[in-house]
C-alpha atoms as a PDB file:
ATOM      1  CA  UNK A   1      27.950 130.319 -41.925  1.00  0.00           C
ATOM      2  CA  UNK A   2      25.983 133.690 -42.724  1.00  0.00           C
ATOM      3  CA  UNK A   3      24.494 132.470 -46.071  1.00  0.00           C
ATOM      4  CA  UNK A   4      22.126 135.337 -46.704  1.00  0.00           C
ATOM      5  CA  UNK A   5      20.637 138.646 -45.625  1.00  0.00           C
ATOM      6  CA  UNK A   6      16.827 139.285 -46.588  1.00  0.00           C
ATOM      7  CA  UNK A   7      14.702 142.221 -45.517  1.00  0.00           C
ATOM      8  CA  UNK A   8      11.438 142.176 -44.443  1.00  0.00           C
ATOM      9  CA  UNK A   9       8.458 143.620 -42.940  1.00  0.00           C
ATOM     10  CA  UNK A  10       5.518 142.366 -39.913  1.00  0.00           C
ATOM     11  CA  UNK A  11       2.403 143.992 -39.598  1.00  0.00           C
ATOM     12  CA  UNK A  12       3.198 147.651 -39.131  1.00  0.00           C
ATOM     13  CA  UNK A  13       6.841 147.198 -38.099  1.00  0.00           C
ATOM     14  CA  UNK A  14       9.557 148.509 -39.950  1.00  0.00           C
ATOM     15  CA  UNK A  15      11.593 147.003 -42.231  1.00  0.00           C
ATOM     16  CA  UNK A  16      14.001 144.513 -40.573  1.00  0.00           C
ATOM     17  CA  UNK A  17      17.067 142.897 -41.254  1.00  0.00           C
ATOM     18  CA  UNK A  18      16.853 138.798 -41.700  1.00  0.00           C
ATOM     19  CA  UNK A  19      19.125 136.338 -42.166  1.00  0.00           C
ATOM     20  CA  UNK A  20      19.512 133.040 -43.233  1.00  0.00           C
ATOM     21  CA  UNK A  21      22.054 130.280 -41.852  1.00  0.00           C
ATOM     22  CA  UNK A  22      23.819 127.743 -43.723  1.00  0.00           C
ATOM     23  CA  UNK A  23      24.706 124.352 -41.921  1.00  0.00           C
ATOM     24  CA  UNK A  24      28.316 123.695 -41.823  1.00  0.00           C
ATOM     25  CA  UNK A  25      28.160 120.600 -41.962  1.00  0.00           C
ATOM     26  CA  UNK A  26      24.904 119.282 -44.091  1.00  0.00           C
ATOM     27  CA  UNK A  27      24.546 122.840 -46.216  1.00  0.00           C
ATOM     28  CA  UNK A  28      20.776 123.314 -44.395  1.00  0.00           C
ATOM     29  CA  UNK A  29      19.393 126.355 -45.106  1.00  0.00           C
ATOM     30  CA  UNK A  30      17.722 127.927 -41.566  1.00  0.00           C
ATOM     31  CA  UNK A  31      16.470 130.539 -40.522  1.00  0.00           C
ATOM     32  CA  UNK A  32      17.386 132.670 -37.550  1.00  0.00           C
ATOM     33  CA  UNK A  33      14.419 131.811 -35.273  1.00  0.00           C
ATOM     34  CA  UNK A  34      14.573 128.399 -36.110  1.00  0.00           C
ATOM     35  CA  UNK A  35      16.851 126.438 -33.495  1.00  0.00           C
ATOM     36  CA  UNK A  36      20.035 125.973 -34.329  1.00  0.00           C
ATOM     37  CA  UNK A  37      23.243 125.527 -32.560  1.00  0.00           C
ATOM     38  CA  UNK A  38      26.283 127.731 -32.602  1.00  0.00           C
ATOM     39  CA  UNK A  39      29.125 127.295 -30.513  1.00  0.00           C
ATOM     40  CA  UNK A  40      29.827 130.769 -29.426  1.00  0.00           C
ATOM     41  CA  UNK A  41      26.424 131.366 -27.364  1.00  0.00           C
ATOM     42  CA  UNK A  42      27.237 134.627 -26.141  1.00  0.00           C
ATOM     43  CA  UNK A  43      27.037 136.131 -29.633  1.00  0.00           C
ATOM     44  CA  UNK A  44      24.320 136.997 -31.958  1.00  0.00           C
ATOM     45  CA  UNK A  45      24.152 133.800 -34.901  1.00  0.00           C
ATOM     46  CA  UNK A  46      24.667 136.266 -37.465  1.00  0.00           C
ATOM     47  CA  UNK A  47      28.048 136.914 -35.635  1.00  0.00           C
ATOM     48  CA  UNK A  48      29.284 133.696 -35.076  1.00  0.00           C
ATOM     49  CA  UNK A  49      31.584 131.541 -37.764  1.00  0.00           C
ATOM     50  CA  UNK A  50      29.673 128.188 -37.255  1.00  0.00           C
ATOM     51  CA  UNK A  51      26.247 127.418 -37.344  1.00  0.00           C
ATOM     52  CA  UNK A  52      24.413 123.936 -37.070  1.00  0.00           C
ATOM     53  CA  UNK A  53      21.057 122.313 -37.709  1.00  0.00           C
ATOM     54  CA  UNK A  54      19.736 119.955 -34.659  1.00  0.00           C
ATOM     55  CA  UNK A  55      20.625 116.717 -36.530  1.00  0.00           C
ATOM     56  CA  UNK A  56      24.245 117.697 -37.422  1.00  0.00           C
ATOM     57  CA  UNK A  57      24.552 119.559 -33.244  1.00  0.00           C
ATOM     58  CA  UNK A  58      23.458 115.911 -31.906  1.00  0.00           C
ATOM     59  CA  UNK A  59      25.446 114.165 -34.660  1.00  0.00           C
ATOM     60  CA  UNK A  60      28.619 116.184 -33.529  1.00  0.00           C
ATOM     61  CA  UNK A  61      28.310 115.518 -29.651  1.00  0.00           C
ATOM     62  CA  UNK A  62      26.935 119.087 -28.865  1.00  0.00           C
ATOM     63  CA  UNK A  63      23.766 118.568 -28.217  1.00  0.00           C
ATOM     64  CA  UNK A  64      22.270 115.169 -26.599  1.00  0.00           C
ATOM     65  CA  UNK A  65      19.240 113.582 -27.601  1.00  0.00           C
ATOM     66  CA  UNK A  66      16.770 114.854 -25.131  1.00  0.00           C
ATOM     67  CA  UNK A  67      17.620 118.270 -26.416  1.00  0.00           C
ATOM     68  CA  UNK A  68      17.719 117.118 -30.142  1.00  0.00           C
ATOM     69  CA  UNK A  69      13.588 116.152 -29.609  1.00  0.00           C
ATOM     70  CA  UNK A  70      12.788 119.000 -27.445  1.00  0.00           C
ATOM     71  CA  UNK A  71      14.140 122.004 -29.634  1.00  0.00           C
ATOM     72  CA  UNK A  72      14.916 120.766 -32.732  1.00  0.00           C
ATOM     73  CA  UNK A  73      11.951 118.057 -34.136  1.00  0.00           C
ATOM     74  CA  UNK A  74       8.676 120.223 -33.323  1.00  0.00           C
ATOM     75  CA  UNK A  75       9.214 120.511 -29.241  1.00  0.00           C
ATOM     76  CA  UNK A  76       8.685 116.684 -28.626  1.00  0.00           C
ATOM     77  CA  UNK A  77       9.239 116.755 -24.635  1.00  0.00           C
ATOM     78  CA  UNK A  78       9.714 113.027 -22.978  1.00  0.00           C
ATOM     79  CA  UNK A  79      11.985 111.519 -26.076  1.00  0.00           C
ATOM     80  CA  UNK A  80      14.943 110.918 -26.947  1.00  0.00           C
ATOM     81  CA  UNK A  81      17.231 110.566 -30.018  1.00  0.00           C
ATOM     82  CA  UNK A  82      20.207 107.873 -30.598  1.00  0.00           C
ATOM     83  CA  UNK A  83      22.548 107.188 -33.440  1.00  0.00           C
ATOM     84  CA  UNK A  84      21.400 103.572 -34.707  1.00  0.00           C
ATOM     85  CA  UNK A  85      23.613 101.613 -38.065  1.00  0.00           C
ATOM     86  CA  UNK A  86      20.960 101.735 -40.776  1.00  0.00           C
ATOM     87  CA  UNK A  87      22.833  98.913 -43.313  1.00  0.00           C
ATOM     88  CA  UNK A  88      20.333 100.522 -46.222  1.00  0.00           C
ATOM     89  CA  UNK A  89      21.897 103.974 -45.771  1.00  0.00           C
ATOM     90  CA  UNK A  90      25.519 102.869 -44.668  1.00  0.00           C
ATOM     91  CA  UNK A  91      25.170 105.491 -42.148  1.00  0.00           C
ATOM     92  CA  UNK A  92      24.176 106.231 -38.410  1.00  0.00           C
ATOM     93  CA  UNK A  93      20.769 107.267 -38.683  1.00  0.00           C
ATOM     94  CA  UNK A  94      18.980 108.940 -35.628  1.00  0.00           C
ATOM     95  CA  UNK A  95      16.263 107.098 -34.147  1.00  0.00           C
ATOM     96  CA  UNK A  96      13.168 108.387 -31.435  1.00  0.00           C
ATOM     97  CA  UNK A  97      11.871 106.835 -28.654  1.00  0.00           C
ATOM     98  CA  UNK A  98      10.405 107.894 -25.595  1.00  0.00           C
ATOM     99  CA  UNK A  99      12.298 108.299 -22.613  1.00  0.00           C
ATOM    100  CA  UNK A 100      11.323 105.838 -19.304  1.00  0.00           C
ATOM    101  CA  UNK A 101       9.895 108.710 -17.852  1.00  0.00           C
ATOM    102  CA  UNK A 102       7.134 108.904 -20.431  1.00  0.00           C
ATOM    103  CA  UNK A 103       6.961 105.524 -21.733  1.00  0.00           C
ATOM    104  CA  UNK A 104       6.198 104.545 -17.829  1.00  0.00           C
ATOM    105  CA  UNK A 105       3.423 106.876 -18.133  1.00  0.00           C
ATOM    106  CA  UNK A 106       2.033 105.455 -21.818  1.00  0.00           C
ATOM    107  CA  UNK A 107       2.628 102.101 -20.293  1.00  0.00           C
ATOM    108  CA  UNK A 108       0.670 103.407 -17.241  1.00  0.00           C
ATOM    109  CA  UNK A 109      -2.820 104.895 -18.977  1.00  0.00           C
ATOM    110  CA  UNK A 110      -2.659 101.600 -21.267  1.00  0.00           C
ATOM    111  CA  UNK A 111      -3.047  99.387 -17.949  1.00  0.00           C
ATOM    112  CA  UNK A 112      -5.603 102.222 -16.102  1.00  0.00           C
ATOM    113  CA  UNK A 113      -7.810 101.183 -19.395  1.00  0.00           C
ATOM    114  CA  UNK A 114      -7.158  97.362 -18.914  1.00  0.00           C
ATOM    115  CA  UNK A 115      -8.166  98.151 -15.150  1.00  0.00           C
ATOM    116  CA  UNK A 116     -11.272 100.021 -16.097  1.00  0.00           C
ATOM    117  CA  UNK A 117     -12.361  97.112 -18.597  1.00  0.00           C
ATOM    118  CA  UNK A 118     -11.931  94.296 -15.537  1.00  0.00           C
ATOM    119  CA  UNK A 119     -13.830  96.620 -12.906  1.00  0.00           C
ATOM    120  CA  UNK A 120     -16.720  97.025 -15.462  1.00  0.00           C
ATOM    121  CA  UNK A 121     -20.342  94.942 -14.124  1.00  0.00           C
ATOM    122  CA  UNK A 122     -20.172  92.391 -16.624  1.00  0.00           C
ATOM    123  CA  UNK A 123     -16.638  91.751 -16.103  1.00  0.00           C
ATOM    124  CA  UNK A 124     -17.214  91.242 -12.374  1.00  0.00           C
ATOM    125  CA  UNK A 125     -20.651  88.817 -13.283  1.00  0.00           C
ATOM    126  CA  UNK A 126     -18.299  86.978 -15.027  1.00  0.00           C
ATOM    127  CA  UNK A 127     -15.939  86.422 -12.566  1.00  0.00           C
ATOM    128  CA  UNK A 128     -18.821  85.532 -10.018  1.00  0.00           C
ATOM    129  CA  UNK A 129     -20.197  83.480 -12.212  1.00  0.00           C
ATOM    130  CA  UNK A 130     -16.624  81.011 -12.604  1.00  0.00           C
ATOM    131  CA  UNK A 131     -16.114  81.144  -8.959  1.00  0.00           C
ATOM    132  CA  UNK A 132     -20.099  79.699  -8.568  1.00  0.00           C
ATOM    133  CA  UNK A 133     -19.785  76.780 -11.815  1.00  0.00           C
ATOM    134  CA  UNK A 134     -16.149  76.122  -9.387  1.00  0.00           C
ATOM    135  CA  UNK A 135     -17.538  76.102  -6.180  1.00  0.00           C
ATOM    136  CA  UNK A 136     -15.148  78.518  -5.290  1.00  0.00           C
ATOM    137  CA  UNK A 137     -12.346  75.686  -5.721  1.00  0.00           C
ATOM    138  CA  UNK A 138      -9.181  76.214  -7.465  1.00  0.00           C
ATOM    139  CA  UNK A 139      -9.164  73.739 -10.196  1.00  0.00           C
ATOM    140  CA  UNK A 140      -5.533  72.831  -9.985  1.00  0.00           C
ATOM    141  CA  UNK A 141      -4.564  72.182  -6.795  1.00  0.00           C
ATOM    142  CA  UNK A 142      -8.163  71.483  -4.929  1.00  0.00           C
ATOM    143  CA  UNK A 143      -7.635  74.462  -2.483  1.00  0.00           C
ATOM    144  CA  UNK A 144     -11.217  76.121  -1.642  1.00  0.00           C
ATOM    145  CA  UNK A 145     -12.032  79.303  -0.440  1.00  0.00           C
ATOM    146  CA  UNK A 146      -9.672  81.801   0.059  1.00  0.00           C
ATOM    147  CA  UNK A 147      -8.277  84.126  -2.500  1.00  0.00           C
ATOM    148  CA  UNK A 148      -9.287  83.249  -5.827  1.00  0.00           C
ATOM    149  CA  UNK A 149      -8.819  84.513  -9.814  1.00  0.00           C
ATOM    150  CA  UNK A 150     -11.034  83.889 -12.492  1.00  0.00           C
ATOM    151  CA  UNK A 151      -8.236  83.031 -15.162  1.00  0.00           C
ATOM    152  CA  UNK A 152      -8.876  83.119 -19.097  1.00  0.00           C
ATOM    153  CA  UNK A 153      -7.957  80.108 -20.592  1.00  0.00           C
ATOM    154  CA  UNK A 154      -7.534  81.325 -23.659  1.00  0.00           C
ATOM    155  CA  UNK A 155      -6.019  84.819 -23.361  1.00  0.00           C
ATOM    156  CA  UNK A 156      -7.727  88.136 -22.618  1.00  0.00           C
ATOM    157  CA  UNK A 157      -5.880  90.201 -24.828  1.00  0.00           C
ATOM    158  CA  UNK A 158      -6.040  88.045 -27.898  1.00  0.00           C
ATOM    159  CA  UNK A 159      -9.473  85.993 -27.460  1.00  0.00           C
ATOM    160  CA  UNK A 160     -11.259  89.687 -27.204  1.00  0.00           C
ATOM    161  CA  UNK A 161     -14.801  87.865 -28.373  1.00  0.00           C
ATOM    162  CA  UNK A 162     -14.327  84.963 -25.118  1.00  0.00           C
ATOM    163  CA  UNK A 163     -13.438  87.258 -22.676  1.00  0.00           C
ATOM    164  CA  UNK A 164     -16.965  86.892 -20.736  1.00  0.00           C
ATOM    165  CA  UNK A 165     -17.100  83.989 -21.888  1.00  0.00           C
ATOM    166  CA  UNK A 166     -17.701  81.098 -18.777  1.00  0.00           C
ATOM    167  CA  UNK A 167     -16.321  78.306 -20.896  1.00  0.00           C
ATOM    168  CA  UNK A 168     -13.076  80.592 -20.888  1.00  0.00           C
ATOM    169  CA  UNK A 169     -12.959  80.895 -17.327  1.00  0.00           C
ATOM    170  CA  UNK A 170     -11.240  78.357 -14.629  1.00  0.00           C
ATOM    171  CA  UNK A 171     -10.801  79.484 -11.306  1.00  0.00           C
ATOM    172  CA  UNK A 172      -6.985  79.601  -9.705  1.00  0.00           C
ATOM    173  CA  UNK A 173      -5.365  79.787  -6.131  1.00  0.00           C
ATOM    174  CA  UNK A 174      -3.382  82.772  -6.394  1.00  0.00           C
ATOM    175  CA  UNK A 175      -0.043  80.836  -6.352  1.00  0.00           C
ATOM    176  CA  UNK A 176      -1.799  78.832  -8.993  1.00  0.00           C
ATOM    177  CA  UNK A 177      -2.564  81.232 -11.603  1.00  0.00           C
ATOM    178  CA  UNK A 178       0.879  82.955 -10.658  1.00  0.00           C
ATOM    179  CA  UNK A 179       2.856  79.677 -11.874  1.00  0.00           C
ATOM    180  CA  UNK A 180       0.137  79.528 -14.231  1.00  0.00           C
ATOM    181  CA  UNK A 181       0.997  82.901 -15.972  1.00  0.00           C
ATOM    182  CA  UNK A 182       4.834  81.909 -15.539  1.00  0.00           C
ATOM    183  CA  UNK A 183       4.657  78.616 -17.294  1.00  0.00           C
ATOM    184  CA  UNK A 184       2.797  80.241 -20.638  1.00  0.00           C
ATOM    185  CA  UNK A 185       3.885  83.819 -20.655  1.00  0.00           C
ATOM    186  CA  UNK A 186       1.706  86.995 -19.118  1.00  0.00           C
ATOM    187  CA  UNK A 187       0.026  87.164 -22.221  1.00  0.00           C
ATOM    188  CA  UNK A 188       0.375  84.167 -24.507  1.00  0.00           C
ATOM    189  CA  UNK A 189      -1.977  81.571 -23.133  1.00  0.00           C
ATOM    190  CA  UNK A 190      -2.818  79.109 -25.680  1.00  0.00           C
END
Protein backbone atom coordinates (compact mmCIF):
# COMPACT_ATOMS: atom_id res chain seq x y z
CA UNK A 1 0.00 0.00 0.00
CA UNK A 2 1.19 3.68 -0.94
CA UNK A 3 1.34 4.97 2.70
CA UNK A 4 3.01 8.29 2.04
CA UNK A 5 4.51 10.77 -0.39
CA UNK A 6 7.56 12.95 0.94
CA UNK A 7 9.67 15.34 -1.09
CA UNK A 8 13.08 15.73 -1.01
CA UNK A 9 16.28 16.97 -2.23
CA UNK A 10 20.27 15.26 -2.95
CA UNK A 11 23.10 17.32 -3.36
CA UNK A 12 22.24 19.71 -6.15
CA UNK A 13 19.35 17.69 -7.60
CA UNK A 14 16.02 18.88 -7.73
CA UNK A 15 13.39 18.30 -5.65
CA UNK A 16 12.06 14.71 -6.00
CA UNK A 17 9.13 12.87 -5.31
CA UNK A 18 9.50 9.95 -2.42
CA UNK A 19 7.46 7.56 -1.17
CA UNK A 20 6.97 5.42 1.54
CA UNK A 21 5.43 1.73 1.52
CA UNK A 22 3.30 0.20 4.00
CA UNK A 23 3.49 -3.71 4.49
CA UNK A 24 0.28 -5.38 3.87
CA UNK A 25 0.64 -7.70 5.90
CA UNK A 26 2.90 -6.60 9.15
CA UNK A 27 2.08 -2.55 8.67
CA UNK A 28 6.20 -2.00 8.01
CA UNK A 29 6.92 1.19 7.05
CA UNK A 30 9.71 1.05 3.88
CA UNK A 31 11.04 2.93 1.84
CA UNK A 32 11.18 2.73 -1.92
CA UNK A 33 14.87 1.74 -2.32
CA UNK A 34 14.70 -0.54 0.35
CA UNK A 35 13.81 -4.18 -1.01
CA UNK A 36 10.61 -5.07 -0.94
CA UNK A 37 8.41 -7.35 -2.84
CA UNK A 38 5.42 -6.52 -4.95
CA UNK A 39 3.68 -8.85 -6.99
CA UNK A 40 3.16 -6.91 -10.11
CA UNK A 41 7.04 -6.51 -11.12
CA UNK A 42 6.49 -4.84 -14.24
CA UNK A 43 5.16 -1.73 -12.49
CA UNK A 44 6.66 1.03 -10.57
CA UNK A 45 5.94 0.14 -6.37
CA UNK A 46 4.24 3.30 -6.10
CA UNK A 47 1.81 1.80 -8.75
CA UNK A 48 1.18 -1.42 -7.53
CA UNK A 49 -1.79 -2.38 -4.81
CA UNK A 50 0.45 -4.70 -2.64
CA UNK A 51 3.61 -4.22 -1.21
CA UNK A 52 5.70 -6.55 1.20
CA UNK A 53 8.67 -6.46 3.55
CA UNK A 54 11.28 -9.54 3.06
CA UNK A 55 10.01 -11.36 6.20
CA UNK A 56 6.26 -11.22 5.31
CA UNK A 57 7.46 -12.08 0.97
CA UNK A 58 9.31 -15.34 2.49
CA UNK A 59 6.56 -15.85 5.09
CA UNK A 60 3.93 -15.83 2.17
CA UNK A 61 5.79 -18.34 -0.24
CA UNK A 62 7.05 -15.53 -2.64
CA UNK A 63 10.25 -15.32 -1.97
CA UNK A 64 12.55 -18.40 -0.71
CA UNK A 65 15.07 -18.19 1.80
CA UNK A 66 18.19 -17.76 -0.17
CA UNK A 67 16.61 -14.64 -1.52
CA UNK A 68 15.15 -13.58 1.94
CA UNK A 69 19.23 -13.36 3.22
CA UNK A 70 20.56 -12.04 0.08
CA UNK A 71 18.20 -8.91 -0.48
CA UNK A 72 16.38 -8.46 2.39
CA UNK A 73 18.78 -8.94 5.87
CA UNK A 74 21.90 -6.67 4.80
CA UNK A 75 22.99 -8.79 1.44
CA UNK A 76 24.05 -11.97 3.45
CA UNK A 77 25.11 -14.22 0.28
CA UNK A 78 25.65 -18.19 1.19
CA UNK A 79 22.49 -18.42 3.83
CA UNK A 80 19.49 -19.33 4.07
CA UNK A 81 16.22 -18.66 5.98
CA UNK A 82 13.50 -21.38 7.27
CA UNK A 83 10.30 -21.11 9.19
CA UNK A 84 11.17 -22.93 12.65
CA UNK A 85 7.99 -23.35 15.77
CA UNK A 86 9.34 -20.99 18.42
CA UNK A 87 6.88 -22.43 21.55
CA UNK A 88 7.88 -18.84 23.40
CA UNK A 89 6.32 -16.84 20.54
CA UNK A 90 3.54 -19.40 19.44
CA UNK A 91 4.62 -18.58 16.05
CA UNK A 92 6.94 -19.70 13.06
CA UNK A 93 9.86 -17.70 13.53
CA UNK A 94 12.55 -17.47 10.70
CA UNK A 95 15.78 -18.88 11.43
CA UNK A 96 19.57 -18.37 9.43
CA UNK A 97 21.99 -20.69 8.64
CA UNK A 98 24.44 -21.04 6.10
CA UNK A 99 23.85 -22.90 3.12
CA UNK A 100 26.25 -26.31 2.41
CA UNK A 101 27.88 -24.39 -0.05
CA UNK A 102 29.38 -22.02 2.48
CA UNK A 103 29.32 -23.93 5.56
CA UNK A 104 31.64 -26.55 3.44
CA UNK A 105 33.85 -23.71 2.98
CA UNK A 106 33.80 -22.43 6.97
CA UNK A 107 34.15 -26.07 7.72
CA UNK A 108 37.03 -26.08 5.15
CA UNK A 109 39.41 -22.91 6.46
CA UNK A 110 38.65 -24.33 10.14
CA UNK A 111 40.50 -27.73 9.11
CA UNK A 112 43.32 -25.71 6.68
CA UNK A 113 44.14 -24.09 10.35
CA UNK A 114 44.06 -27.55 12.15
CA UNK A 115 46.40 -28.64 9.12
CA UNK A 116 48.70 -25.71 9.51
CA UNK A 117 48.97 -26.33 13.44
CA UNK A 118 50.03 -30.32 12.76
CA UNK A 119 52.60 -29.32 9.87
CA UNK A 120 54.20 -26.75 12.29
CA UNK A 121 58.22 -28.00 13.52
CA UNK A 122 57.31 -28.72 16.90
CA UNK A 123 54.33 -30.58 15.97
CA UNK A 124 56.37 -32.80 13.65
CA UNK A 125 59.37 -33.18 16.71
CA UNK A 126 56.69 -34.41 18.52
CA UNK A 127 55.55 -36.88 16.39
CA UNK A 128 59.27 -38.07 15.79
CA UNK A 129 59.84 -38.09 19.05
CA UNK A 130 56.63 -40.92 19.90
CA UNK A 131 57.59 -42.92 16.97
CA UNK A 132 61.52 -43.05 18.60
CA UNK A 133 60.21 -43.70 22.73
CA UNK A 134 57.89 -46.63 20.36
CA UNK A 135 60.43 -47.94 18.34
CA UNK A 136 58.38 -47.25 15.57
CA UNK A 137 55.89 -50.10 16.88
CA UNK A 138 52.26 -49.72 17.03
CA UNK A 139 51.39 -50.21 20.58
CA UNK A 140 48.23 -52.15 20.02
CA UNK A 141 48.65 -54.66 17.78
CA UNK A 142 52.74 -55.11 17.76
CA UNK A 143 52.96 -54.24 13.97
CA UNK A 144 56.43 -52.29 13.27
CA UNK A 145 57.37 -50.18 10.65
CA UNK A 146 55.19 -49.20 8.13
CA UNK A 147 52.70 -46.42 8.26
CA UNK A 148 52.39 -45.02 11.54
CA UNK A 149 50.28 -42.04 13.63
CA UNK A 150 51.31 -40.42 16.59
CA UNK A 151 47.78 -40.52 18.38
CA UNK A 152 46.80 -38.14 21.43
CA UNK A 153 45.64 -40.00 24.14
CA UNK A 154 43.94 -37.53 25.58
CA UNK A 155 42.36 -35.40 22.83
CA UNK A 156 43.93 -32.66 20.70
CA UNK A 157 41.19 -30.41 20.61
CA UNK A 158 40.32 -30.42 24.26
CA UNK A 159 43.81 -31.22 26.09
CA UNK A 160 45.22 -27.91 24.11
CA UNK A 161 48.16 -27.63 27.03
CA UNK A 162 49.26 -31.80 26.24
CA UNK A 163 49.21 -31.58 22.78
CA UNK A 164 53.23 -31.83 22.48
CA UNK A 165 53.16 -33.45 25.15
CA UNK A 166 55.18 -37.21 24.75
CA UNK A 167 53.33 -38.70 27.67
CA UNK A 168 50.16 -37.89 25.42
CA UNK A 169 51.43 -39.60 22.54
CA UNK A 170 51.14 -43.57 21.62
CA UNK A 171 51.95 -44.59 18.33
CA UNK A 172 49.08 -46.52 16.06
CA UNK A 173 48.99 -48.78 12.85
CA UNK A 174 46.81 -46.90 10.70
CA UNK A 175 43.94 -49.46 10.98
CA UNK A 176 44.68 -49.09 14.63
CA UNK A 177 44.14 -45.57 15.32
CA UNK A 178 41.21 -45.77 12.66
CA UNK A 179 39.21 -48.31 15.05
CA UNK A 180 40.78 -46.33 17.61
CA UNK A 181 39.02 -43.01 16.63
CA UNK A 182 35.76 -45.19 15.90
CA UNK A 183 35.52 -46.79 19.27
CA UNK A 184 35.77 -43.15 21.27
CA UNK A 185 34.45 -40.66 18.81
CA UNK A 186 36.77 -38.31 16.30
CA UNK A 187 37.07 -36.01 18.95
CA UNK A 188 36.12 -37.25 22.40
CA UNK A 189 39.04 -39.31 23.58
CA UNK A 190 39.02 -39.63 27.20
Amino acid sequence: MNYKTYKYTYGDMEEQLGYLFKCDTCGKIMEEGWPMYYPEKEFWPQNVEKHYCGECAFRNEFIDGKTLCKDYYYFIDGYDAYLKFCPETGRDEINILPTEKAALKYYARIKNKTQDRRNAPEYKDWRKAVYIRDDYTCQKCGTKGGQLNAHHIKSYIAHKDLRLSLENGVTLCISCHKAEHKKRGRSRNA
